[in-house]
Protein backbone atom coordinates (compact mmCIF):
# COMPACT_ATOMS: atom_id res chain seq x y z
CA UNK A 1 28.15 49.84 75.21
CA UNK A 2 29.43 48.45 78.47
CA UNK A 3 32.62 49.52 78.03
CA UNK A 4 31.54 53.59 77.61
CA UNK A 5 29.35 53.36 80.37
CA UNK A 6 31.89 52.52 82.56
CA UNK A 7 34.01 55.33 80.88
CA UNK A 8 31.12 57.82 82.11
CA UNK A 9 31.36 56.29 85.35
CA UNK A 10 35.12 56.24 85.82
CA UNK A 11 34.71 60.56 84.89
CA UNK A 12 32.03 60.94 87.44
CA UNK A 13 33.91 59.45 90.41
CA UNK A 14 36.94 61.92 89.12
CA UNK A 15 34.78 64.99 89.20
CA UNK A 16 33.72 63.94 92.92
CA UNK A 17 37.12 63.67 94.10
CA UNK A 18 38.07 66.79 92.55
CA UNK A 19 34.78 68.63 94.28
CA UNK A 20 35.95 67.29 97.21
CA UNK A 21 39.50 68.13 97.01
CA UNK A 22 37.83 71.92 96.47
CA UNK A 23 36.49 71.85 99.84
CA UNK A 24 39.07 70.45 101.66
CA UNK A 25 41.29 73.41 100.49
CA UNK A 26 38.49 75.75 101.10
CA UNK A 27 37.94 74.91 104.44
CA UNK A 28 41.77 74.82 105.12
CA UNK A 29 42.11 78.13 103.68
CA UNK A 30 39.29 79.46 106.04
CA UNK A 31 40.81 78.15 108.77
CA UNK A 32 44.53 80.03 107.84
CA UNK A 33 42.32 83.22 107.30
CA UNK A 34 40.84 82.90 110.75
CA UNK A 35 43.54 81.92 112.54
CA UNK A 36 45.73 84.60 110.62
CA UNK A 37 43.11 87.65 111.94
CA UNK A 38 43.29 86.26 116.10
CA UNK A 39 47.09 86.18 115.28
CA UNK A 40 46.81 90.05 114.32
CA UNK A 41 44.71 90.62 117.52
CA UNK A 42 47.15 89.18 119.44
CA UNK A 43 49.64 90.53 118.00
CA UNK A 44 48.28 94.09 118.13
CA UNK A 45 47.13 93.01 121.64
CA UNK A 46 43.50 93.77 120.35
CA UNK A 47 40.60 91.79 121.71
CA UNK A 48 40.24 88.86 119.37
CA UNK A 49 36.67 88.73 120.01
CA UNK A 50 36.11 91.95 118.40
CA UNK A 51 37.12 90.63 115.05
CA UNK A 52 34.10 88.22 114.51
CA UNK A 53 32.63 90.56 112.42
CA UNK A 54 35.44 90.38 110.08
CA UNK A 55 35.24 86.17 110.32
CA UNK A 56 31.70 86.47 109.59
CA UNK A 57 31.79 88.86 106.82
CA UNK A 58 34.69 86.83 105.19
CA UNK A 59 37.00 89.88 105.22
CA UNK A 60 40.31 89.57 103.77
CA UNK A 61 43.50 89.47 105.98
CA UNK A 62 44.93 92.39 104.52
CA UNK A 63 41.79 94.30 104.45
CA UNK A 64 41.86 93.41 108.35
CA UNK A 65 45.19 94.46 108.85
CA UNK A 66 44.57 97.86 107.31
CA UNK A 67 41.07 98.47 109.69
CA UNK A 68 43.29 97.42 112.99
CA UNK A 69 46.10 100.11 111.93
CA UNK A 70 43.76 102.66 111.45
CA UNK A 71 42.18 101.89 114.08
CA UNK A 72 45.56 102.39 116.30
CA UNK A 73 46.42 105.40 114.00
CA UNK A 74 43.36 107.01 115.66
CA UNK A 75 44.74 105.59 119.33
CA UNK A 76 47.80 107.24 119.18
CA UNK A 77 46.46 110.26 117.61
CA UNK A 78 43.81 110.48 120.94
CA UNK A 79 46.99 109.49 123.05
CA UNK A 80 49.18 112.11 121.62
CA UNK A 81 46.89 115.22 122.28
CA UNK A 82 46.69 114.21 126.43
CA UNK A 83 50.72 114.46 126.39
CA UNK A 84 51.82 117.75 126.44
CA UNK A 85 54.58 119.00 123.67
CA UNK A 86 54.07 115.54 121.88
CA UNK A 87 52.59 115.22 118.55
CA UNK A 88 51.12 112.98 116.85
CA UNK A 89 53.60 112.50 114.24
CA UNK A 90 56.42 112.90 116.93
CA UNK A 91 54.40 109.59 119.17
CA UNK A 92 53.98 107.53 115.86
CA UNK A 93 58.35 108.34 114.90
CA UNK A 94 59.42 106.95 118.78
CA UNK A 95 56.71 104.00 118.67
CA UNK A 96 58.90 102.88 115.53
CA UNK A 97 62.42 103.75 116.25
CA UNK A 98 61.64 101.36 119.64
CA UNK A 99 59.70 98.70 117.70
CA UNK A 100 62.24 98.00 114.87
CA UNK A 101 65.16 98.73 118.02
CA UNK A 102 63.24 95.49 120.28
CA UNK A 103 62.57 93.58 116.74
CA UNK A 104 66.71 93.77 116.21
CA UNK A 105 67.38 92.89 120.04
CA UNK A 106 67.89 95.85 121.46
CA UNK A 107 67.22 96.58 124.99
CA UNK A 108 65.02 99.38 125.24
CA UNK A 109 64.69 100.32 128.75
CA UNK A 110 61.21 102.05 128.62
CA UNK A 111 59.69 101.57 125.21
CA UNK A 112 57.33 104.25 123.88
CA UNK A 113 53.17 103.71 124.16
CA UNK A 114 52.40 102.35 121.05
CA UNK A 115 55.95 100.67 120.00
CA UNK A 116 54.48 96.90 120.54
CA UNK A 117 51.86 97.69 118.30
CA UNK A 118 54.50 98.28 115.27
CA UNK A 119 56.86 95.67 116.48
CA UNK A 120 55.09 92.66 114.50
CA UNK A 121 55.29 94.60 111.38
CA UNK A 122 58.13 94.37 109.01
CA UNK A 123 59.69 97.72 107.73
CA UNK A 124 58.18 97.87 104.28
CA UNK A 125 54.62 97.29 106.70
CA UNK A 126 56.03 100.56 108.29
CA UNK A 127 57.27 102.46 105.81
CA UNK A 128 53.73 102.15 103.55
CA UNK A 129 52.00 103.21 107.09
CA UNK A 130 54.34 106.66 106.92
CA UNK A 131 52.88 107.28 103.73
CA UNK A 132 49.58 106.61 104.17
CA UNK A 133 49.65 108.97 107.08
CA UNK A 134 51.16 111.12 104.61
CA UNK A 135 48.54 110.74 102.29
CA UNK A 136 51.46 109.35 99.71
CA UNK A 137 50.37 106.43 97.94
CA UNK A 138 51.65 103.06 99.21
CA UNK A 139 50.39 100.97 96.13
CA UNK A 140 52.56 100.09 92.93
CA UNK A 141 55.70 97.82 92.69
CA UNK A 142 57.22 96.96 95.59
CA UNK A 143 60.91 98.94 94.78
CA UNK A 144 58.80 102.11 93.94
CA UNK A 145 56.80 101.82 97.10
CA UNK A 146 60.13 101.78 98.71
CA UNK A 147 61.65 104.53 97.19
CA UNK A 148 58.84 106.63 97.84
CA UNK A 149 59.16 105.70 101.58
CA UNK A 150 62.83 106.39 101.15
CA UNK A 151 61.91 110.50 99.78
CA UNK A 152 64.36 108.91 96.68
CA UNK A 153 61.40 110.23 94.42
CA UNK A 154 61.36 113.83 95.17
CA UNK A 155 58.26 113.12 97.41
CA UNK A 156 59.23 114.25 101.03
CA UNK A 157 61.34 117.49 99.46
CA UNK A 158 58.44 118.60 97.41
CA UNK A 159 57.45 121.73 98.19
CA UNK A 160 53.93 121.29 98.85
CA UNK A 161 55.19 118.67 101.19
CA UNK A 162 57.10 119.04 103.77
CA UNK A 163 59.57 117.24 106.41
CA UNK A 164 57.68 115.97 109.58
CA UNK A 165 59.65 113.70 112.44
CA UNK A 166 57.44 111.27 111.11
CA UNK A 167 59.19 111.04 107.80
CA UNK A 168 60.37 107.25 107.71
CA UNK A 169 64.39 108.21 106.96
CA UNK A 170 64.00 110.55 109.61
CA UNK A 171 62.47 107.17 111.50
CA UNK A 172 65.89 105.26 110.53
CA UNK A 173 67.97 107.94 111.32
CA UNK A 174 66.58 107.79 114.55
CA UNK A 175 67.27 104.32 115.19
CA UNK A 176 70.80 104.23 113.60
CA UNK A 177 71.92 107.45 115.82
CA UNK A 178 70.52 105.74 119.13
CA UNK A 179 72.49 102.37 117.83
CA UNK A 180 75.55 104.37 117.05
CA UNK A 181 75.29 106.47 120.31
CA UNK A 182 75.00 102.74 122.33
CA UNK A 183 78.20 101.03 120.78
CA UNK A 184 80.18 104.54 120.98
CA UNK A 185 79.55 104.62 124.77
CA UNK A 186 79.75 100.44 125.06
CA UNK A 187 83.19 100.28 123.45
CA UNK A 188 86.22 99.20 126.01
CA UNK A 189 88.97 102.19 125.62
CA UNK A 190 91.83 102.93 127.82
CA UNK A 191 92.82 106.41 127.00
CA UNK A 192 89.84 108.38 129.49
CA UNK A 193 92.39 107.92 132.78
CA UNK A 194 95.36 109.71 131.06
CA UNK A 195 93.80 112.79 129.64
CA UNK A 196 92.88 115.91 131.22
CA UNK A 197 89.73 116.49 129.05
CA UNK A 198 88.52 120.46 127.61
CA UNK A 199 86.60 122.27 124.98
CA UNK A 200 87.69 124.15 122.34
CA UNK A 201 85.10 126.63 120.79
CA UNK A 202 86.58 126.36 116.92
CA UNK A 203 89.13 124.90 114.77
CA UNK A 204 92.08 127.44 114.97
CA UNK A 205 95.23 126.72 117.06
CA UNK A 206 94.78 126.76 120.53
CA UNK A 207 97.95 127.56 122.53
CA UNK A 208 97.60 125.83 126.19
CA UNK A 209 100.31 128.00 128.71
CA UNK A 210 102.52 126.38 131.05
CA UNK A 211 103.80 128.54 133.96
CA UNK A 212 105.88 128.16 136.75
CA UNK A 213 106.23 127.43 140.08
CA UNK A 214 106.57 130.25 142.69
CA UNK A 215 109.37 129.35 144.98
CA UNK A 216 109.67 129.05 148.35
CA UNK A 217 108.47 132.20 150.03
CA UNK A 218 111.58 134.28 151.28
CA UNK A 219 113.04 135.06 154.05
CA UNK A 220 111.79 138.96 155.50
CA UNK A 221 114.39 140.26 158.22
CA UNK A 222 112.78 143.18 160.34
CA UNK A 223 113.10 146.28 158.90
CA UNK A 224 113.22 144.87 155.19
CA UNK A 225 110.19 144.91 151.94
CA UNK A 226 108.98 141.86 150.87
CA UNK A 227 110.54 140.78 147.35
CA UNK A 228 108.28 140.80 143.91
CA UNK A 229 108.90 137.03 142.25
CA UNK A 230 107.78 136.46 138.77
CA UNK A 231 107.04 133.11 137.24
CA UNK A 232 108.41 132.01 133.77
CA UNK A 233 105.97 130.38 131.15
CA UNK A 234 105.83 128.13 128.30
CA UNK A 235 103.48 126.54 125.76
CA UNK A 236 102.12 123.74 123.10
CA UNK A 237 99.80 123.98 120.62
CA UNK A 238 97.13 121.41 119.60
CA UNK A 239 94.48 121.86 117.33
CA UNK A 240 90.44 120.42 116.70
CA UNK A 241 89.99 118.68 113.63
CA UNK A 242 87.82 116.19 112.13
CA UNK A 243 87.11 112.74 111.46
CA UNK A 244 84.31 110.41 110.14
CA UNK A 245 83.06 108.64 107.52
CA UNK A 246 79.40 107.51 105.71
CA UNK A 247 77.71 104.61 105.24
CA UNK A 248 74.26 104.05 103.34
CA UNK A 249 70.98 101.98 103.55
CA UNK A 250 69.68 101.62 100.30
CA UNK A 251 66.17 100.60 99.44
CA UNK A 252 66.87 96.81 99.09
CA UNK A 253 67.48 96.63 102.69
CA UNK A 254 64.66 98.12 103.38
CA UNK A 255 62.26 95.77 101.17
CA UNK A 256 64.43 92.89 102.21
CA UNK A 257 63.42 93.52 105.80
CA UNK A 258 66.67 93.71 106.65
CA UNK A 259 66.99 94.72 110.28
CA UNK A 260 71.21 94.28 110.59
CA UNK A 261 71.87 97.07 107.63
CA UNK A 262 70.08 99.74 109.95
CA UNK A 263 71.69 98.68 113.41
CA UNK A 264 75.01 96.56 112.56
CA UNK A 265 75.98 99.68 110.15
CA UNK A 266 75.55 102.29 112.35
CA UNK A 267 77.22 99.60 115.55
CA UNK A 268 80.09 99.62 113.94
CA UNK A 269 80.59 103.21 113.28
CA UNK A 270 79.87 104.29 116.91
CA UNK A 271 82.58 101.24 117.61
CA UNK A 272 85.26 103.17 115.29
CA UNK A 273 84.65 106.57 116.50
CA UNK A 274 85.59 105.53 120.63
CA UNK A 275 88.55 103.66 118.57
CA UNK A 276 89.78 106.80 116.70
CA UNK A 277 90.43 108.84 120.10
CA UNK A 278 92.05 105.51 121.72
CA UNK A 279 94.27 105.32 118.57
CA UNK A 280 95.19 109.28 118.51
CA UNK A 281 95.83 109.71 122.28
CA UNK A 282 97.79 106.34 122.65
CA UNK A 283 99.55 107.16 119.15
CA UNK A 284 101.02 109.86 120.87
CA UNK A 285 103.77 107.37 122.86
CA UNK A 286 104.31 105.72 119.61
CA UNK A 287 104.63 108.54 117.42
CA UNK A 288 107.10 110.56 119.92
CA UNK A 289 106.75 113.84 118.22
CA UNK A 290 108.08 117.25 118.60
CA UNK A 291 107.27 119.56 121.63
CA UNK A 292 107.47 123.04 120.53
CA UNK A 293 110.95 123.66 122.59
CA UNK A 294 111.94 121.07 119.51
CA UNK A 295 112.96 117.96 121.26
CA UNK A 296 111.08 114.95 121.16
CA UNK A 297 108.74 114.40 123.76
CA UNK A 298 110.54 111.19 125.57
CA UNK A 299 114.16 113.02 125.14
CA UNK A 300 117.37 113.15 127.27
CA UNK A 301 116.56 116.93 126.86
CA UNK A 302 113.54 116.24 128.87
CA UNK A 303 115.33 114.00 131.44
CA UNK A 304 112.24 111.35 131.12
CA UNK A 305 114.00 108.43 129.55
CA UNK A 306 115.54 105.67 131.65
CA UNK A 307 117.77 102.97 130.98
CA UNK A 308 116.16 100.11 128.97
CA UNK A 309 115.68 97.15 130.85
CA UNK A 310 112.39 95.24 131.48
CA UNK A 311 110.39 95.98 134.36
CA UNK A 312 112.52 95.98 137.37
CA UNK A 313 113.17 96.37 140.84
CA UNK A 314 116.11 98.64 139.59
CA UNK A 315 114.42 100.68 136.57
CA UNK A 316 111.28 101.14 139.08
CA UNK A 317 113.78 102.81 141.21
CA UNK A 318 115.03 104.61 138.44
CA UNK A 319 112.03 105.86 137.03
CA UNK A 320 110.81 106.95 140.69
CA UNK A 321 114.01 109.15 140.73
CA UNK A 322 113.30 110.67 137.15
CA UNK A 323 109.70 110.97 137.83
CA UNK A 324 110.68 112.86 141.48
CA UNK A 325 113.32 114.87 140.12
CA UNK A 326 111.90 117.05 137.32
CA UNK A 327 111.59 120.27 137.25
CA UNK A 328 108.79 123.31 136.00
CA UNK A 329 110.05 126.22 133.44
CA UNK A 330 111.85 128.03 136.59
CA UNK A 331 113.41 125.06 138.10
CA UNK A 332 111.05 124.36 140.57
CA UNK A 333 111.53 120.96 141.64
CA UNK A 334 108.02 119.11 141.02
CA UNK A 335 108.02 116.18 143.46
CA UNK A 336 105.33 114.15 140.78
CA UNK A 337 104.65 110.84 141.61
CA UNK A 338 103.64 108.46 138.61
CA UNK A 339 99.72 107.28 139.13
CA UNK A 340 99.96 105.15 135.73
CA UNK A 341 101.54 102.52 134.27
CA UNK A 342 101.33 102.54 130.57
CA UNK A 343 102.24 98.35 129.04
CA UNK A 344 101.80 96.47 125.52
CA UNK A 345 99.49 93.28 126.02
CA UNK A 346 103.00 91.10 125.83
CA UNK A 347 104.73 92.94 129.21
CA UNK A 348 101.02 93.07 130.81
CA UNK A 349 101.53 90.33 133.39
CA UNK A 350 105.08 91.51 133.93
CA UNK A 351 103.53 94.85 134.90
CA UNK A 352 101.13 93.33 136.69
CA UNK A 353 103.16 91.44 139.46
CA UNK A 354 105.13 94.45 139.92
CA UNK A 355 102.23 96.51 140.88
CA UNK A 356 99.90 94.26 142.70
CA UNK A 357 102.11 91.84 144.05
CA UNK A 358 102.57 91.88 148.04
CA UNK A 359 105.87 89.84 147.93
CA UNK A 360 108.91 91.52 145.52
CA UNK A 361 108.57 89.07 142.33
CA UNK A 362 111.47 86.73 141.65
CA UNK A 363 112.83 87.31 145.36
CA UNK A 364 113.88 84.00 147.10
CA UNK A 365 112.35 85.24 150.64
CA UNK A 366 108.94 86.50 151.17
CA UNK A 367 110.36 90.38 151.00
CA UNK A 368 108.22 93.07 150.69
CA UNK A 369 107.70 94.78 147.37
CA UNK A 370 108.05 98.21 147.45
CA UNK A 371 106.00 98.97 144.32
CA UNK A 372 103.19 97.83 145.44
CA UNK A 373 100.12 100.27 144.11
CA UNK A 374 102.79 102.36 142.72
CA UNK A 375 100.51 102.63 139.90
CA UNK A 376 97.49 101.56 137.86
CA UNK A 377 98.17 99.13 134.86
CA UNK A 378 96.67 100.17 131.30
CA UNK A 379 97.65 97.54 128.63
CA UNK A 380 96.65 97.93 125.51
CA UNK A 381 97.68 96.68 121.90
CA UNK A 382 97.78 100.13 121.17
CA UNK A 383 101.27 100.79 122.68
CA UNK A 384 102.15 97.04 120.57
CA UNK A 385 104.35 96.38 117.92
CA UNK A 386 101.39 95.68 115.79
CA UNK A 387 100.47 99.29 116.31
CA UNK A 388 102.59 101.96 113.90
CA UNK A 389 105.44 102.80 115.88
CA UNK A 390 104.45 100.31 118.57
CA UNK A 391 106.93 98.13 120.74
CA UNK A 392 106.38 95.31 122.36
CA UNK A 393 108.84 95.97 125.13
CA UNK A 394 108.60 99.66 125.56
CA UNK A 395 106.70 100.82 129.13
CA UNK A 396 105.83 104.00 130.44
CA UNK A 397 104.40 105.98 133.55
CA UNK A 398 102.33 108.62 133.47
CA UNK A 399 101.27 110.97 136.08
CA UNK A 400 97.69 111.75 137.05
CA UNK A 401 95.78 114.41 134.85
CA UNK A 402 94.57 115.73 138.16
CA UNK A 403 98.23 116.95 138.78
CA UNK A 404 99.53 117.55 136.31
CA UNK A 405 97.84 118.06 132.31
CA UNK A 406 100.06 116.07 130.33
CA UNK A 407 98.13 114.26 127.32
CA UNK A 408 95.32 117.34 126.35
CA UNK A 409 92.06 115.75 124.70
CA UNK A 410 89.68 118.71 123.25
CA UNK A 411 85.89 118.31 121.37
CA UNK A 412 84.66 120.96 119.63
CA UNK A 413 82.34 122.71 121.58
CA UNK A 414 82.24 120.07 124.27
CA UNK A 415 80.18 117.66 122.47
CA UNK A 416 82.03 114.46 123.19
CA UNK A 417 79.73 111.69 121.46
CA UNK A 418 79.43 111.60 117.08
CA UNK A 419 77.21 113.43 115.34
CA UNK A 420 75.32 111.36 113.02
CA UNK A 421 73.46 113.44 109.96
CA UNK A 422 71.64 112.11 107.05
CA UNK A 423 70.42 112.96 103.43
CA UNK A 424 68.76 111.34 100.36
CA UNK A 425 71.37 109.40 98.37
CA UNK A 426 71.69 110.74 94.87
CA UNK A 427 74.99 108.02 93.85
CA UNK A 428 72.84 105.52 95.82
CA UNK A 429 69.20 104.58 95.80
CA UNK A 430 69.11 104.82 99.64
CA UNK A 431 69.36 107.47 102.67
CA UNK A 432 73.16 107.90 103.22
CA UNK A 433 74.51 108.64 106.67
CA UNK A 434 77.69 110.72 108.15
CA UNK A 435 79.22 109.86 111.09
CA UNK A 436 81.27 112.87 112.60
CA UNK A 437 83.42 113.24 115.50
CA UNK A 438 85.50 116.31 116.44
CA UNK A 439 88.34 116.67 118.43
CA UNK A 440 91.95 117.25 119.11
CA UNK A 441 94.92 115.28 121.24
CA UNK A 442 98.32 116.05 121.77
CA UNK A 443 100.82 116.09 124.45
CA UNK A 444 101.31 118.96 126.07
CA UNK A 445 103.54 118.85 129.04
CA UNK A 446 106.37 115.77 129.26
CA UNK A 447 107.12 116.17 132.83
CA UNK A 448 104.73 113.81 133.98
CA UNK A 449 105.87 111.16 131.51
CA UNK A 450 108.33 108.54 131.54
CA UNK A 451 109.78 105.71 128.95
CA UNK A 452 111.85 103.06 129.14
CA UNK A 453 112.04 101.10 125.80
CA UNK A 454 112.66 97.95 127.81
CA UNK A 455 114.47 94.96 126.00
């Protein structure tokens, strides 16, 4: 008998640790719940104390969540109708393109009303709060709720419902173009000094005129009519065409919360597209094509080739001469004076001294260089032999755009920066994007250029 009453002991102790085990997780769970609905306060930057009504009723965290976004729903609705031309819908889309910009570490310089509010929440958190205000469920499995949010289920091209600017891809495509936009204008290029920049208002040939000089005015002896003089004329042709590419954001990305597949994406595209004009206009030099008299661009025919040899006080002189010395379609001497120096990264410092120095490089006496601010220096690995057709010894001078229009860059219609567009994937369970720039380089007058191929 001893022994089971012990036994019966023994259990009762057990079932008073457990029962206090019970409460010790209770409590610590109460204390998570209230510290988790301040944390939303201060995160929405609400007033914590008007949440004791949800700590005293024992409300849910989610359920508190839901009440302080509808509550800012109703905010920005109240803010939206006191700003003229902005909607509600319109407030709510720029509120989230800056939040989920600032949550990737963007600099936005003067966020939207209402953007710090969404900046806490993750973008599954936003994309359910587009449907709701959409009156589109946001319940179910997680990868449905997604591609709901995504319009990947026929729900935003319905046609009892239609596209708003609140749409959520409309949301991303918002934040990849103002990414894309940023790292296109960001991106170090070297090719904006040497072209004379234009429009062109389609995609058909556009033939750009070169005309003559008049000549010196003549003589008129007393008694004698002044003489008609005619110019002669010339021309190249260049052409607009286009280039781009797509990329996609699929639906896991958007439940993994994953912030660098809508801004590293769309970073790198707007990086490519500055690259694609620096490639085509320096190409150019490489590539030594065809003017349409049918010599090469750098040509003995064009007088605009000078002896190799590195960087010199003697080619210098040379290429001054050349440079001087050419002549328009009627044989008007020219007089153009280089403003550019044009070097592969391995000749840079070369080109350098020459240019900047005070005292003639390599000289035994402090003598004067003459070449001083003869001309600017653009290096670039462009113009290397890593480049197709590159050199690594190969320099040139080029003449300012401002006198004379040798290298001719043209966008379509004027628009200079990438279009970015967007549609619902159908290979892909995502939104896919295209990236589009359009434009058109070539070379269209060699006077003003020079090459030496250096050794």
């Amino acid at each position: 008998m001893k022994d089971k009453t012990v036994e019966v002991k023994d259990n009762k102790e057990t079932t008073e640790d457990i029962d206090v085990k019970r409460n010790e997780e209770l409590i610590t769970a109460e204390r998570k719940r209230v510290s988790d609905i301040f944390e939303l306060a201060r995160s929405f930057n609400e007033p914590a104390d008007e949440y004791d009504k949800y700590i005293e009723s024992g409300t849910e965290v989610a359920d508190v969540k839901s009440a302080i976004l509808e509550k800012l729903a109703k905010r920005n609705k109240a803010v939206s109708h006191a700003e003229v031309g902005k909607s509600e819908t319109e407030k709510i889309s720029e509120a989230m393109t800056d939040a989920v910009l600032l949550r990737a570490g963007f600099e936005v310089e003067k966020p939207t009303s209402g953007a710090d509010n969404f900046r806490s929440m993750s973008l599954m958190e936003m994309a359910k709060y587009t449907l709701r205000k959409r009156n589109i469920s946001d319940t179910g499995d997680v990868m449905g709720i997604a591609a709901r949010a995504l319009g990947l289920d026929g729900s935003y091209r319905d046609g009892a419902i239609t596209h708003t600017t609140s749409d959520f891809p409309t949301i991303l495509a918002n934040v990849a173009n103002k990414v894309l936009q940023k790292a296109y204008s960001e991106t170090p290029t070297k090719y904006q000094s040497i072209v004379y920049e234009t429009s062109a208002s389609n995609f058909q040939p556009v033939n750009v005129v070169r005309t003559g000089s008049f000549p010196i005015l003549s003589a008129v002896p007393a008694g004698t009519s002044y003489k008609y003089v005619t110019i002669g004329e010339e021309g190249e042709v260049y052409q607009v065409g286009t280039f781009g590419n797509k990329f996609t954001i699929t639906r896991e990305s958007l439940v993994n919360d994953n912030l660098g597949a809508f801004t590293r994406t769309p970073a790198q595209m707007g990086r490519a597209a500055r690259r694609t004009v620096d490639v085509k206009v320096f190409g150019l030099f490489n590539d030594n094509g065809l003017m349409s008299d049918g010599n090469a661009v750098f040509s003995s025919a064009h007088k605009n080739i000078g002896t190799a040899g590195s960087i010199s006080e003697t080619t210098l002189n040379e290429s001054k001469k050349i440079f001087a010395e050419q002549t328009d379609v009627d044989g008007e001497v020219l007089d153009i004076s280089p403003a550019y120096l044009l070097v592969p990264t391995a000749i840079s410092t070369t080109a350098a001294k020459w240019m900047r120095d005070t005292y003639l490089p390599g000289a035994s006496n402090e003598e004067g260089n003459p070449f001083a601010n003869l001309a600017t220096v653009i290096e670039t690995p462009r113009l290397a032999a890593i480049s197709t057709n590159g050199s690594d010894t190969a320099w040139y001078l080029v003449a300012s755009p401002t006198e004379i229009e040798c290298v001719t860059l043209a966008y379509l219609n004027g628009q200079k920066n990438p279009v970015l567009e967007k549609r619902i994937g159908f290979d892909v369970d995502g939104v896919e994007f295209k990236i589009r720039l359009e434009f058109g380089v070539a070379i269209t007058d060699w006077r003003g250029l020079f090459k030496n191929a250096g050794v």
